[in-house]
ModelCIF file with pLDDT and N, C-alpha, C, O atoms, coordinates in Angstrom:
data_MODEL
#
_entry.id   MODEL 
#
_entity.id                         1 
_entity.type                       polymer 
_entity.pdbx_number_of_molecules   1 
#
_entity_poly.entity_id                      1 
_entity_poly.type                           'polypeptide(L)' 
_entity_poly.nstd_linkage                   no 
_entity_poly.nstd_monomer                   no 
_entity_poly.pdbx_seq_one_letter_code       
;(UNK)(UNK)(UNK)(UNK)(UNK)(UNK)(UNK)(UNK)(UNK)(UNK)(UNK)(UNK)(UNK)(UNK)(UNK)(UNK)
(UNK)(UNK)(UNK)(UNK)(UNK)(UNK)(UNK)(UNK)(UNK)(UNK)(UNK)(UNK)(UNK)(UNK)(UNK)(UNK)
(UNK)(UNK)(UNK)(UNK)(UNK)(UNK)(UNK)(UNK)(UNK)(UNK)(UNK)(UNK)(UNK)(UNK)(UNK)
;
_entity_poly.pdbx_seq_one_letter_code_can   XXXXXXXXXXXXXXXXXXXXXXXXXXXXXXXXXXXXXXXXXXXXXXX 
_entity_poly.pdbx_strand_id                 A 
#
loop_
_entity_poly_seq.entity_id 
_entity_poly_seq.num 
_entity_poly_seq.mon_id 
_entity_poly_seq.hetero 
1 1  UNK n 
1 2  UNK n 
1 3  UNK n 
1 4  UNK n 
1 5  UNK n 
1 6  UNK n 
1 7  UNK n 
1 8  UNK n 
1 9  UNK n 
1 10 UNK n 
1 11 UNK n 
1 12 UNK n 
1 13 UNK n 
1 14 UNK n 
1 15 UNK n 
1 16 UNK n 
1 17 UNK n 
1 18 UNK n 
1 19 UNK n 
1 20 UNK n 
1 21 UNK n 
1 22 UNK n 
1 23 UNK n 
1 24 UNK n 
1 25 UNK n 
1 26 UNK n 
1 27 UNK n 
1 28 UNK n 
1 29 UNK n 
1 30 UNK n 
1 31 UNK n 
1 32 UNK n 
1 33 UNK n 
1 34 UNK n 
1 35 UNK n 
1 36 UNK n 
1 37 UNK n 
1 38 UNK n 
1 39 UNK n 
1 40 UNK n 
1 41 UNK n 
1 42 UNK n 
1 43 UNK n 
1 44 UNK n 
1 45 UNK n 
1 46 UNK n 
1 47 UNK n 
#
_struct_asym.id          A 
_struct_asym.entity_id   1 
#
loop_
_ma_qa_metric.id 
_ma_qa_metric.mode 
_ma_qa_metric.name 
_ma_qa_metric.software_group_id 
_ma_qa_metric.type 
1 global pLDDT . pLDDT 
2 local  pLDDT . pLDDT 
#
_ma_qa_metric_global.metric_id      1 
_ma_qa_metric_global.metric_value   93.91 
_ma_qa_metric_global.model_id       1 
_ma_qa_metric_global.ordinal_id     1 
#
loop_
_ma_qa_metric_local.label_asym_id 
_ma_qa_metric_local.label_comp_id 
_ma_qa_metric_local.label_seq_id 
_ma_qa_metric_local.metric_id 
_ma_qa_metric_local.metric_value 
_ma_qa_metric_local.model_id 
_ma_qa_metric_local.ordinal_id 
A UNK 1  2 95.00 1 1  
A UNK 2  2 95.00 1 2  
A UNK 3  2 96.00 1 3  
A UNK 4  2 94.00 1 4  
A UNK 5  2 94.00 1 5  
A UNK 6  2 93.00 1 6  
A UNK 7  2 94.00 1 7  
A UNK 8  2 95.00 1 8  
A UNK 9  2 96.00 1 9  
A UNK 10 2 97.00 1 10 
A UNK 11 2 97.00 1 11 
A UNK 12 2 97.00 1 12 
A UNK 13 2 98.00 1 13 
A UNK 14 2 96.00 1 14 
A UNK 15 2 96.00 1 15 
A UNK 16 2 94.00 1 16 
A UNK 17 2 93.00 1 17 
A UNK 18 2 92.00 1 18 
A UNK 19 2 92.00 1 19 
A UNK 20 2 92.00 1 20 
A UNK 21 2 92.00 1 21 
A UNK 22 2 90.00 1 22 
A UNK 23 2 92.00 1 23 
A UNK 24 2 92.00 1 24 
A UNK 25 2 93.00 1 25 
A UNK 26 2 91.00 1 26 
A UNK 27 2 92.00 1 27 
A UNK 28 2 90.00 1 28 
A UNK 29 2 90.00 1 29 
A UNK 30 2 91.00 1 30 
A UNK 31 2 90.00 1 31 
A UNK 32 2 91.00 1 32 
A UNK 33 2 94.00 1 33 
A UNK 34 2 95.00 1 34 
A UNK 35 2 97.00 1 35 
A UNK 36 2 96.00 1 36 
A UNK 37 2 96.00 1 37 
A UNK 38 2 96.00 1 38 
A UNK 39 2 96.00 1 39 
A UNK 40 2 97.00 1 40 
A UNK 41 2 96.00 1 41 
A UNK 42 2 96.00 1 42 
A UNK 43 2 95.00 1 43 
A UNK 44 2 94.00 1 44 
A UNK 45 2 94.00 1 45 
A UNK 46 2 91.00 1 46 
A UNK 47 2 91.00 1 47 
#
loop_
_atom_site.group_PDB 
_atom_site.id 
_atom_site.type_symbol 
_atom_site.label_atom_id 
_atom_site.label_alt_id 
_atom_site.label_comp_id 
_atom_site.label_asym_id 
_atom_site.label_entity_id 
_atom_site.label_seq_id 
_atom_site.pdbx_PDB_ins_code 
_atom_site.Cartn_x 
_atom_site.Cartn_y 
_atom_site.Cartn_z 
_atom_site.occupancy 
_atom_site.B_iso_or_equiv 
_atom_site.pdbx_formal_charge 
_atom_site.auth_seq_id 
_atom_site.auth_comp_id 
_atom_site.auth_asym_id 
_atom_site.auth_atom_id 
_atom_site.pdbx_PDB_model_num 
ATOM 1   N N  . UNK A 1 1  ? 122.542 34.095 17.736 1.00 95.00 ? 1  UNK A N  1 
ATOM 2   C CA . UNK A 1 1  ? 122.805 35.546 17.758 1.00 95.00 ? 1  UNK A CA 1 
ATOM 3   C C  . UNK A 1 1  ? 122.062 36.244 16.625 1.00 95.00 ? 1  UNK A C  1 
ATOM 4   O O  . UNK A 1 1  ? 121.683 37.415 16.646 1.00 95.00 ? 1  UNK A O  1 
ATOM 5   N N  . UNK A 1 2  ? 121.884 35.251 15.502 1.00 95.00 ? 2  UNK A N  1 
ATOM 6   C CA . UNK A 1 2  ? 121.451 36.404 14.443 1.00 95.00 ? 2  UNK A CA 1 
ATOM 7   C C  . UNK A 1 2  ? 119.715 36.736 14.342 1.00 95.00 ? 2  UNK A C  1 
ATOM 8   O O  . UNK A 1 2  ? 119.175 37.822 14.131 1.00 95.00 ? 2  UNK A O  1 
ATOM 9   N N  . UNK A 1 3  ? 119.140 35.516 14.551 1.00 96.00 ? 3  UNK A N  1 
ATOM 10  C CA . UNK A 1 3  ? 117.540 35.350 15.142 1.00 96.00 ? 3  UNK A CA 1 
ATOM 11  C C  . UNK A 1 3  ? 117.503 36.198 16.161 1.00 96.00 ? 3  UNK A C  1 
ATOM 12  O O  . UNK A 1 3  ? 116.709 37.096 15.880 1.00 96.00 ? 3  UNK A O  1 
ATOM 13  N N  . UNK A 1 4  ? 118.136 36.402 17.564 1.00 94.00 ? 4  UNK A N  1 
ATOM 14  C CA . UNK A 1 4  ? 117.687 37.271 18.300 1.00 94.00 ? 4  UNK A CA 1 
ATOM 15  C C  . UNK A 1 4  ? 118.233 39.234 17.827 1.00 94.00 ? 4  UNK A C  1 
ATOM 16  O O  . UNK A 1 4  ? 117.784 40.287 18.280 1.00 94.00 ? 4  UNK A O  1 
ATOM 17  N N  . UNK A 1 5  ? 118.826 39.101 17.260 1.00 94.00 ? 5  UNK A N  1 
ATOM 18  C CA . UNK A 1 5  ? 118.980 40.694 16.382 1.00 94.00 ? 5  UNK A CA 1 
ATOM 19  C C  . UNK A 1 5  ? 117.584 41.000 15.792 1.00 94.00 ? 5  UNK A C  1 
ATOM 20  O O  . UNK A 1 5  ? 117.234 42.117 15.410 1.00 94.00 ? 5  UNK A O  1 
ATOM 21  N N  . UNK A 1 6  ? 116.867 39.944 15.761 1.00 93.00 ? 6  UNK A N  1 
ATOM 22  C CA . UNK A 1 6  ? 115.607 40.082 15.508 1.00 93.00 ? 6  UNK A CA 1 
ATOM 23  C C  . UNK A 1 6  ? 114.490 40.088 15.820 1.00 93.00 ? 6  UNK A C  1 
ATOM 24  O O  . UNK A 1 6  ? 113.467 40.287 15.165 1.00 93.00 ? 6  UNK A O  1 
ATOM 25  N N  . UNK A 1 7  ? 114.690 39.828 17.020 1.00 94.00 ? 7  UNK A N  1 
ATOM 26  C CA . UNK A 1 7  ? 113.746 39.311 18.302 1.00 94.00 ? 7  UNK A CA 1 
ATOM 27  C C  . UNK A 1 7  ? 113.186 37.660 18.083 1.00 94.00 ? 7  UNK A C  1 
ATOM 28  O O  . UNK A 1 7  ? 112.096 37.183 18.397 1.00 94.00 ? 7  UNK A O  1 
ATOM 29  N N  . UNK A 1 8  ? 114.161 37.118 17.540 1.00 95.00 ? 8  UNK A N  1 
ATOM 30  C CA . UNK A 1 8  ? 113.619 35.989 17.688 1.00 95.00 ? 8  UNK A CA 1 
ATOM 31  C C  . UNK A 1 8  ? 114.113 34.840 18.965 1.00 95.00 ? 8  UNK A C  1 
ATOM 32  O O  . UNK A 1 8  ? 114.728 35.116 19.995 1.00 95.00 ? 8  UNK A O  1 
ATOM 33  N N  . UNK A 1 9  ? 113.633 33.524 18.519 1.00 96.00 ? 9  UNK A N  1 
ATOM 34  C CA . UNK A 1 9  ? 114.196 32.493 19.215 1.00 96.00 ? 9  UNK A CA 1 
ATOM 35  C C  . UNK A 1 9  ? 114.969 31.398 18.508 1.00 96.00 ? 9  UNK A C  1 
ATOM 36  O O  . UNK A 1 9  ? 114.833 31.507 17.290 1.00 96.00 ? 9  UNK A O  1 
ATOM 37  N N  . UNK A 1 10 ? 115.980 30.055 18.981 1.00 97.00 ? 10 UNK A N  1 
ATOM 38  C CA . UNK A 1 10 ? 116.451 29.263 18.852 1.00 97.00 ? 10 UNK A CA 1 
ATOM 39  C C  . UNK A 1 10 ? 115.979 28.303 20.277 1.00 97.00 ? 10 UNK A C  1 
ATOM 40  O O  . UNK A 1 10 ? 116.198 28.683 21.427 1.00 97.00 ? 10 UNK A O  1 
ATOM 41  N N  . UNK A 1 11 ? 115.257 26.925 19.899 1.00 97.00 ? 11 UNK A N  1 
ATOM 42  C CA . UNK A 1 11 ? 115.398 26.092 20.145 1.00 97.00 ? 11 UNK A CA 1 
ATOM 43  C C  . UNK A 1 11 ? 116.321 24.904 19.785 1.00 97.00 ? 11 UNK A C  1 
ATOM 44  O O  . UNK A 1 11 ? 117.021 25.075 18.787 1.00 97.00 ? 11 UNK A O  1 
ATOM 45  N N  . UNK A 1 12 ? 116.423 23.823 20.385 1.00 97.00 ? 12 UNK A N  1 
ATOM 46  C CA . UNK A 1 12 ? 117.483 22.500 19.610 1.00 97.00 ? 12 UNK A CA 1 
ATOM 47  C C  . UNK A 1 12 ? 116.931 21.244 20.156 1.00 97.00 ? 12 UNK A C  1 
ATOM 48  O O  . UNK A 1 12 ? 116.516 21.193 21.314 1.00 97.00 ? 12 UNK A O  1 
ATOM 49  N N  . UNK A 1 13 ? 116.915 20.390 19.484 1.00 98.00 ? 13 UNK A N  1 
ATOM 50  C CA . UNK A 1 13 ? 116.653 19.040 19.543 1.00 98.00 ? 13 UNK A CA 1 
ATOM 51  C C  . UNK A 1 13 ? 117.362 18.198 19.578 1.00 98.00 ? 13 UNK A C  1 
ATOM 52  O O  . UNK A 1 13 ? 117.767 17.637 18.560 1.00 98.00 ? 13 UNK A O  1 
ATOM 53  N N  . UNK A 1 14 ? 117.728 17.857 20.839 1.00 96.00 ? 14 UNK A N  1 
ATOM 54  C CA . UNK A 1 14 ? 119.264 17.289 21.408 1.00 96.00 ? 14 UNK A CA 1 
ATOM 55  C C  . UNK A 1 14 ? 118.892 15.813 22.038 1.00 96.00 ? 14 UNK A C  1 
ATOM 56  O O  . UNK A 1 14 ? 118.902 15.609 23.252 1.00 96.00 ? 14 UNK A O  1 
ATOM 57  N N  . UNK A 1 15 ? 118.547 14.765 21.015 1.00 96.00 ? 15 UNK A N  1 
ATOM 58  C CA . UNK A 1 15 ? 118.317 13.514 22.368 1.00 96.00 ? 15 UNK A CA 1 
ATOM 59  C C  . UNK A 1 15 ? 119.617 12.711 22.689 1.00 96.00 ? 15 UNK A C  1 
ATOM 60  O O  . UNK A 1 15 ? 119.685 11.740 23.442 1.00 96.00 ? 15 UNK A O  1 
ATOM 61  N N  . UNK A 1 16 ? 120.523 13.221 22.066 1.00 94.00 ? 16 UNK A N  1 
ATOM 62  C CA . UNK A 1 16 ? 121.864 11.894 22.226 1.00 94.00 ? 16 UNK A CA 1 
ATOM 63  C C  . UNK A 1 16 ? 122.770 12.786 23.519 1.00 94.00 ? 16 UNK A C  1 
ATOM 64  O O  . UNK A 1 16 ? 122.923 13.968 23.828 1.00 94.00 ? 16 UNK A O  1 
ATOM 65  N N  . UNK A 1 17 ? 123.079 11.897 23.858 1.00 93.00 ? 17 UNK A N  1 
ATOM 66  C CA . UNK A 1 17 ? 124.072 12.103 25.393 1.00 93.00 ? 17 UNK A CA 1 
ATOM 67  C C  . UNK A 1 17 ? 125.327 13.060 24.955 1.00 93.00 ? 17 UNK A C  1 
ATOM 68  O O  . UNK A 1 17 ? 125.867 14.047 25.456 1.00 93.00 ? 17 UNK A O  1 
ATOM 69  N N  . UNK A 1 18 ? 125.439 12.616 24.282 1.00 92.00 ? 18 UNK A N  1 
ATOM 70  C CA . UNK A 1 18 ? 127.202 12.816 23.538 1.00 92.00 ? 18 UNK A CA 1 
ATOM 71  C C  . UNK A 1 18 ? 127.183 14.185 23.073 1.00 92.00 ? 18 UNK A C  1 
ATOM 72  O O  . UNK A 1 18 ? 128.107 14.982 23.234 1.00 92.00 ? 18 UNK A O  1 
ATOM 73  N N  . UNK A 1 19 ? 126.002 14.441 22.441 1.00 92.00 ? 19 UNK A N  1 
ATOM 74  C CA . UNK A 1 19 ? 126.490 15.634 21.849 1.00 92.00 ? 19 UNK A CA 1 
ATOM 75  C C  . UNK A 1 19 ? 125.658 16.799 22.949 1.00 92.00 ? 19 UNK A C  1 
ATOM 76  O O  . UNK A 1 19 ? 126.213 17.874 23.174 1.00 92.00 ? 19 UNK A O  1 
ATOM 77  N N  . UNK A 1 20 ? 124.635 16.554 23.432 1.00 92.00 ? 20 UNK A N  1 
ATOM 78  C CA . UNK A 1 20 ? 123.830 17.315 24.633 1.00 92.00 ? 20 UNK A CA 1 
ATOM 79  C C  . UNK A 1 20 ? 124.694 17.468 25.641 1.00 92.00 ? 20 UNK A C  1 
ATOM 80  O O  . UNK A 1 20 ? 124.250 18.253 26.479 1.00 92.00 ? 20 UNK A O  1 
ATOM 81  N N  . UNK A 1 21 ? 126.202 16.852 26.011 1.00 92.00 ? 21 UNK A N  1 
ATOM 82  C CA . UNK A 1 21 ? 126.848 17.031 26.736 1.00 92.00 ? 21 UNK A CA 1 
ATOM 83  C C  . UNK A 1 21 ? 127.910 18.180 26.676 1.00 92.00 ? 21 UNK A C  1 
ATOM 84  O O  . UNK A 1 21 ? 128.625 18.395 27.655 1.00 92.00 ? 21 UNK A O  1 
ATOM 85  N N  . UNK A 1 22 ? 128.006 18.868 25.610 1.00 90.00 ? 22 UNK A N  1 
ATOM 86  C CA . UNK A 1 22 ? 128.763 19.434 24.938 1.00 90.00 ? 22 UNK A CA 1 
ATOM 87  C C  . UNK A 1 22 ? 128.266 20.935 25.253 1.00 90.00 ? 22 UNK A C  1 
ATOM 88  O O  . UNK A 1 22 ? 128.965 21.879 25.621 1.00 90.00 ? 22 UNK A O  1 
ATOM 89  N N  . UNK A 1 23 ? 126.978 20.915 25.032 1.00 92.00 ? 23 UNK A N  1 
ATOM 90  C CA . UNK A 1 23 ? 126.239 21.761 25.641 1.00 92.00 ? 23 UNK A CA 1 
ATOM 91  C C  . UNK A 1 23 ? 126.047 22.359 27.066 1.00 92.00 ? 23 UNK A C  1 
ATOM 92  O O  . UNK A 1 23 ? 125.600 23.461 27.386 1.00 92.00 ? 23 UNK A O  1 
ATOM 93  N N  . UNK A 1 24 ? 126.475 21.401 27.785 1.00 92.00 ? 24 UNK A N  1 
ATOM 94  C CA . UNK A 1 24 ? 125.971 21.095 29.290 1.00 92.00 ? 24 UNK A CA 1 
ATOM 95  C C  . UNK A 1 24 ? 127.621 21.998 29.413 1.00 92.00 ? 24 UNK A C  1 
ATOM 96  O O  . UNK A 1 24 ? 127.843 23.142 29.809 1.00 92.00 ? 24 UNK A O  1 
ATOM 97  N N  . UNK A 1 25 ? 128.540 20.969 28.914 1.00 93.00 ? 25 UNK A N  1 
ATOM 98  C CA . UNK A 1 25 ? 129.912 21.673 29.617 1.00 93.00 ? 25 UNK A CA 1 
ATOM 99  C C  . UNK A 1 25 ? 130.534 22.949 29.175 1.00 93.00 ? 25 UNK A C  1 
ATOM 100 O O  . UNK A 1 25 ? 131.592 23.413 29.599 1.00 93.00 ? 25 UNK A O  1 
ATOM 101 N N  . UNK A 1 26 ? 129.717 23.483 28.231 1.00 91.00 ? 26 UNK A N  1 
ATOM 102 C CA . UNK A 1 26 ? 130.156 24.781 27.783 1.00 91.00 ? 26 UNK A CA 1 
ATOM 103 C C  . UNK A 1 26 ? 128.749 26.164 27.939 1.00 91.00 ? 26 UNK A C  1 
ATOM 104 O O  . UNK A 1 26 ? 128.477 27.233 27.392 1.00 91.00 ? 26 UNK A O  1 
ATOM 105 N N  . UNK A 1 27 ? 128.173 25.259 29.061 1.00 92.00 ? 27 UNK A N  1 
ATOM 106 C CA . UNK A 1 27 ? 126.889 25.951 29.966 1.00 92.00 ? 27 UNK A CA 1 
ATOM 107 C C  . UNK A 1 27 ? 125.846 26.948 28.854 1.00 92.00 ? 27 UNK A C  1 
ATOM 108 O O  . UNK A 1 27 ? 125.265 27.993 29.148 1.00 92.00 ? 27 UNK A O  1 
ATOM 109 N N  . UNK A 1 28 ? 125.852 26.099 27.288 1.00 90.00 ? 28 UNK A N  1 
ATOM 110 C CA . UNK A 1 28 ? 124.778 26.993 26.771 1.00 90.00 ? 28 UNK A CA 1 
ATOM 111 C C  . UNK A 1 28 ? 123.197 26.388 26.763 1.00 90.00 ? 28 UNK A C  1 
ATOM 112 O O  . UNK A 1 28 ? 122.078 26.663 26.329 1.00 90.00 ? 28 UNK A O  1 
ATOM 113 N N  . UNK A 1 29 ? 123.922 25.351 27.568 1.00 90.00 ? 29 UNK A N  1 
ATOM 114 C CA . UNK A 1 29 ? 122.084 25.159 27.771 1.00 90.00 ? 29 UNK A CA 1 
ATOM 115 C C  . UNK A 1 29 ? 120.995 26.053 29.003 1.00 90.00 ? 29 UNK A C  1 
ATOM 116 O O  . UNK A 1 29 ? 119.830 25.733 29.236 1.00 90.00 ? 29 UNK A O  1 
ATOM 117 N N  . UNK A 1 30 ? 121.684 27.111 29.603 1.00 91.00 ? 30 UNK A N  1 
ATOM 118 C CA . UNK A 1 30 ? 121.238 28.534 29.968 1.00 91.00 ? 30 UNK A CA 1 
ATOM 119 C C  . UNK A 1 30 ? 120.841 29.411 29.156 1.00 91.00 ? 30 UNK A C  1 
ATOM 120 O O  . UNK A 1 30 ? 120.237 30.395 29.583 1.00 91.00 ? 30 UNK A O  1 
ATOM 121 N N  . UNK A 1 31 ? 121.109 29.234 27.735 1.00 90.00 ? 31 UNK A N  1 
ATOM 122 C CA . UNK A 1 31 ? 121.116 30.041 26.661 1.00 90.00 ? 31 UNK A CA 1 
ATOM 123 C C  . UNK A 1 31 ? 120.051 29.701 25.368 1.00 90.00 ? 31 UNK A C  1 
ATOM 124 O O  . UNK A 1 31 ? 119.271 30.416 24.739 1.00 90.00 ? 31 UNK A O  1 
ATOM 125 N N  . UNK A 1 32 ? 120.462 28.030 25.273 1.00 91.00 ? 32 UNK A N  1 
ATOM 126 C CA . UNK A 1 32 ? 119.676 27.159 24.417 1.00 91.00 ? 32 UNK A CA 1 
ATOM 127 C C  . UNK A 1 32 ? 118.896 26.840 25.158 1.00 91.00 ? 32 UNK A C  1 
ATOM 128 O O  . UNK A 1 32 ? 119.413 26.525 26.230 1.00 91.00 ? 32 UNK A O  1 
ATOM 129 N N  . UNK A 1 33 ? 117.104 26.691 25.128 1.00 94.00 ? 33 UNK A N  1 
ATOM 130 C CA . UNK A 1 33 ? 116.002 25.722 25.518 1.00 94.00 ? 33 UNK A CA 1 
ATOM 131 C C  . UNK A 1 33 ? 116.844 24.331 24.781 1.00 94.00 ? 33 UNK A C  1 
ATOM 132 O O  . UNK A 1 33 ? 117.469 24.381 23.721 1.00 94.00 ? 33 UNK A O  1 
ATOM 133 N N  . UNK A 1 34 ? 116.674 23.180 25.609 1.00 95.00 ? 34 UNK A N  1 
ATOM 134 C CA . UNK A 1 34 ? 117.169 22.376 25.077 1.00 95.00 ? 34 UNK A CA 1 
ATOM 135 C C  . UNK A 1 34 ? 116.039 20.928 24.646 1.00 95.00 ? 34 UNK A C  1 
ATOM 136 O O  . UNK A 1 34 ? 116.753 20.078 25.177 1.00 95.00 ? 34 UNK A O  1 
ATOM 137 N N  . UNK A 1 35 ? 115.129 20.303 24.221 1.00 97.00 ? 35 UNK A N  1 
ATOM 138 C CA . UNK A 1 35 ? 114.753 19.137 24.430 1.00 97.00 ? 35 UNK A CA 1 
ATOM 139 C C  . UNK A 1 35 ? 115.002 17.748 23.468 1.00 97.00 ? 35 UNK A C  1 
ATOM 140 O O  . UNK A 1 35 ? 115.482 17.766 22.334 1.00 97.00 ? 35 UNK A O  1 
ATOM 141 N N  . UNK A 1 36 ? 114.633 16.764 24.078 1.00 96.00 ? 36 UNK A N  1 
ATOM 142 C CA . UNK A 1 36 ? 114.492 15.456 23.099 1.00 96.00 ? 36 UNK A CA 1 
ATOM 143 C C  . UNK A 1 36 ? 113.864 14.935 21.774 1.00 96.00 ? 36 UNK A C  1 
ATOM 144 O O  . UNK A 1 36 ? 114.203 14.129 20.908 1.00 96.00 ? 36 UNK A O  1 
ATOM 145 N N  . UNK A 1 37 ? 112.845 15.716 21.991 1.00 96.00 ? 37 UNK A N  1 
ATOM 146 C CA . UNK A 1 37 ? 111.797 15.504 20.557 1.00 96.00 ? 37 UNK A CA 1 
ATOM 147 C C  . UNK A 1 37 ? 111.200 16.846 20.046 1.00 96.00 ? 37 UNK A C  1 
ATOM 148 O O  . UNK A 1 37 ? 110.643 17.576 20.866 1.00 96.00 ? 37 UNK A O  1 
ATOM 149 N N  . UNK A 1 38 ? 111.275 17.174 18.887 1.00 96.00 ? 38 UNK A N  1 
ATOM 150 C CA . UNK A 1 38 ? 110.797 17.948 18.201 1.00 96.00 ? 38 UNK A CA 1 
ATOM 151 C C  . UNK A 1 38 ? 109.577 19.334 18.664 1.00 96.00 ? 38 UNK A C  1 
ATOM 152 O O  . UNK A 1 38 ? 109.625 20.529 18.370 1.00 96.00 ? 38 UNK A O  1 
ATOM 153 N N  . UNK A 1 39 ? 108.610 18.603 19.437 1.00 96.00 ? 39 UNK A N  1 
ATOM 154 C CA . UNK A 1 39 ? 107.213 18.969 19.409 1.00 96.00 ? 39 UNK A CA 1 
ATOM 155 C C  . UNK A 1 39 ? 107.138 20.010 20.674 1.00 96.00 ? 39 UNK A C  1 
ATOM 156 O O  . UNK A 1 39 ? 106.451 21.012 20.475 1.00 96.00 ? 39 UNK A O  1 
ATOM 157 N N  . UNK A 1 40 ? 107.770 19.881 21.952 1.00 97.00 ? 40 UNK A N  1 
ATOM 158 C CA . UNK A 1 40 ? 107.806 20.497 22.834 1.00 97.00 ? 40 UNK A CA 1 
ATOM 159 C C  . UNK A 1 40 ? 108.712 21.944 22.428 1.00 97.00 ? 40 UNK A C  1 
ATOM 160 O O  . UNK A 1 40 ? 108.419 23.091 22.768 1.00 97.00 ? 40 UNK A O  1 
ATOM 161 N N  . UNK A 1 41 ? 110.046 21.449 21.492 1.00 96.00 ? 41 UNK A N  1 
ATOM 162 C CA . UNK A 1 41 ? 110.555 22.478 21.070 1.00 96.00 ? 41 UNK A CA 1 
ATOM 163 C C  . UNK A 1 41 ? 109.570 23.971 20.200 1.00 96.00 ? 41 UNK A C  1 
ATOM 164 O O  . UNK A 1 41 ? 109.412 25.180 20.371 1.00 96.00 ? 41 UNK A O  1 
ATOM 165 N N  . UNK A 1 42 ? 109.110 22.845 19.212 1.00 96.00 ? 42 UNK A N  1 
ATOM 166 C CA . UNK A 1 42 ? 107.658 23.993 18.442 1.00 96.00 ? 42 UNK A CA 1 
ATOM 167 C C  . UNK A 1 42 ? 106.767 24.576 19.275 1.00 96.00 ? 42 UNK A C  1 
ATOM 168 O O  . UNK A 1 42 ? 106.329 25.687 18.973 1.00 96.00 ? 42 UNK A O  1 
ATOM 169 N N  . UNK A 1 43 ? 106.302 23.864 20.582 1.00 95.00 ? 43 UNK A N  1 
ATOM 170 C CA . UNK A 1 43 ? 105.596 24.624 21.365 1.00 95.00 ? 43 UNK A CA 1 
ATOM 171 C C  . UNK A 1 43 ? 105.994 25.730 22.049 1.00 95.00 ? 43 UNK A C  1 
ATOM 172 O O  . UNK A 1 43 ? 105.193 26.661 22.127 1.00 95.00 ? 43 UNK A O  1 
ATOM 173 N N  . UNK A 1 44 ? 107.288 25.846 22.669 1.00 94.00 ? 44 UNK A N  1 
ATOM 174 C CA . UNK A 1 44 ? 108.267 26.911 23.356 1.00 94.00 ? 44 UNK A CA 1 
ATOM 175 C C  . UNK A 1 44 ? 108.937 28.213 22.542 1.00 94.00 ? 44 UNK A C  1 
ATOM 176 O O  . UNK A 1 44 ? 109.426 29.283 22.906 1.00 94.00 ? 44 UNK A O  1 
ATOM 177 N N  . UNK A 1 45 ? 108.751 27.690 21.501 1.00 94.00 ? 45 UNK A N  1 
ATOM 178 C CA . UNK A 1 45 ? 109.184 28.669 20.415 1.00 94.00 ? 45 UNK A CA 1 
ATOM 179 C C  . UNK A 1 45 ? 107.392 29.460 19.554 1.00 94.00 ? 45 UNK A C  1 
ATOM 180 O O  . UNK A 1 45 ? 107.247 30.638 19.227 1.00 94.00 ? 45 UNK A O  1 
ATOM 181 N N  . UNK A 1 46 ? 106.754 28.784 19.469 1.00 91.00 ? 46 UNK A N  1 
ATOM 182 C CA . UNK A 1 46 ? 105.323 29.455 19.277 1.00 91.00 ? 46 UNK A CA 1 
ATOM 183 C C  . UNK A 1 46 ? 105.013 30.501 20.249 1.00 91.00 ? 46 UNK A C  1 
ATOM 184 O O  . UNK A 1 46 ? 104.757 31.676 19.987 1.00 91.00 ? 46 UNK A O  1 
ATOM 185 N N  . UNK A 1 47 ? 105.087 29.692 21.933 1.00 91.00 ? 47 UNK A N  1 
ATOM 186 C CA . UNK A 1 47 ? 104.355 30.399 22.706 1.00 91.00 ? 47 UNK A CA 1 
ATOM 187 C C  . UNK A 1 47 ? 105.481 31.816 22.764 1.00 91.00 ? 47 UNK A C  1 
ATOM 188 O O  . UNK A 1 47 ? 105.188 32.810 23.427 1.00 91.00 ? 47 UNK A O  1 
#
């Protein structure tokens, strides 16, 4: 919330089940870009 008051973004780097699930069942991964490794995240947030 406070990055986009700014026009920004939030990515997250979620590879474990357990906690990426948490995400899933409280449906903010509609909200959060979500991925496994670092690098795809920096790219989605650059472009």
């Amino acid at each position: 919330k406070r990055v986009r008051a700014y026009d920004g973004g939030m990515a997250l780097v979620v590879p474990q089940e357990r906690i990426a699930k948490v995400f899933r069942i409280t449906g903010l991964t509609k909200v959060f870009p979500i991925f496994d490794t670092a690098d795809p995240a920096v790219e989605c947030l650059g472009r």
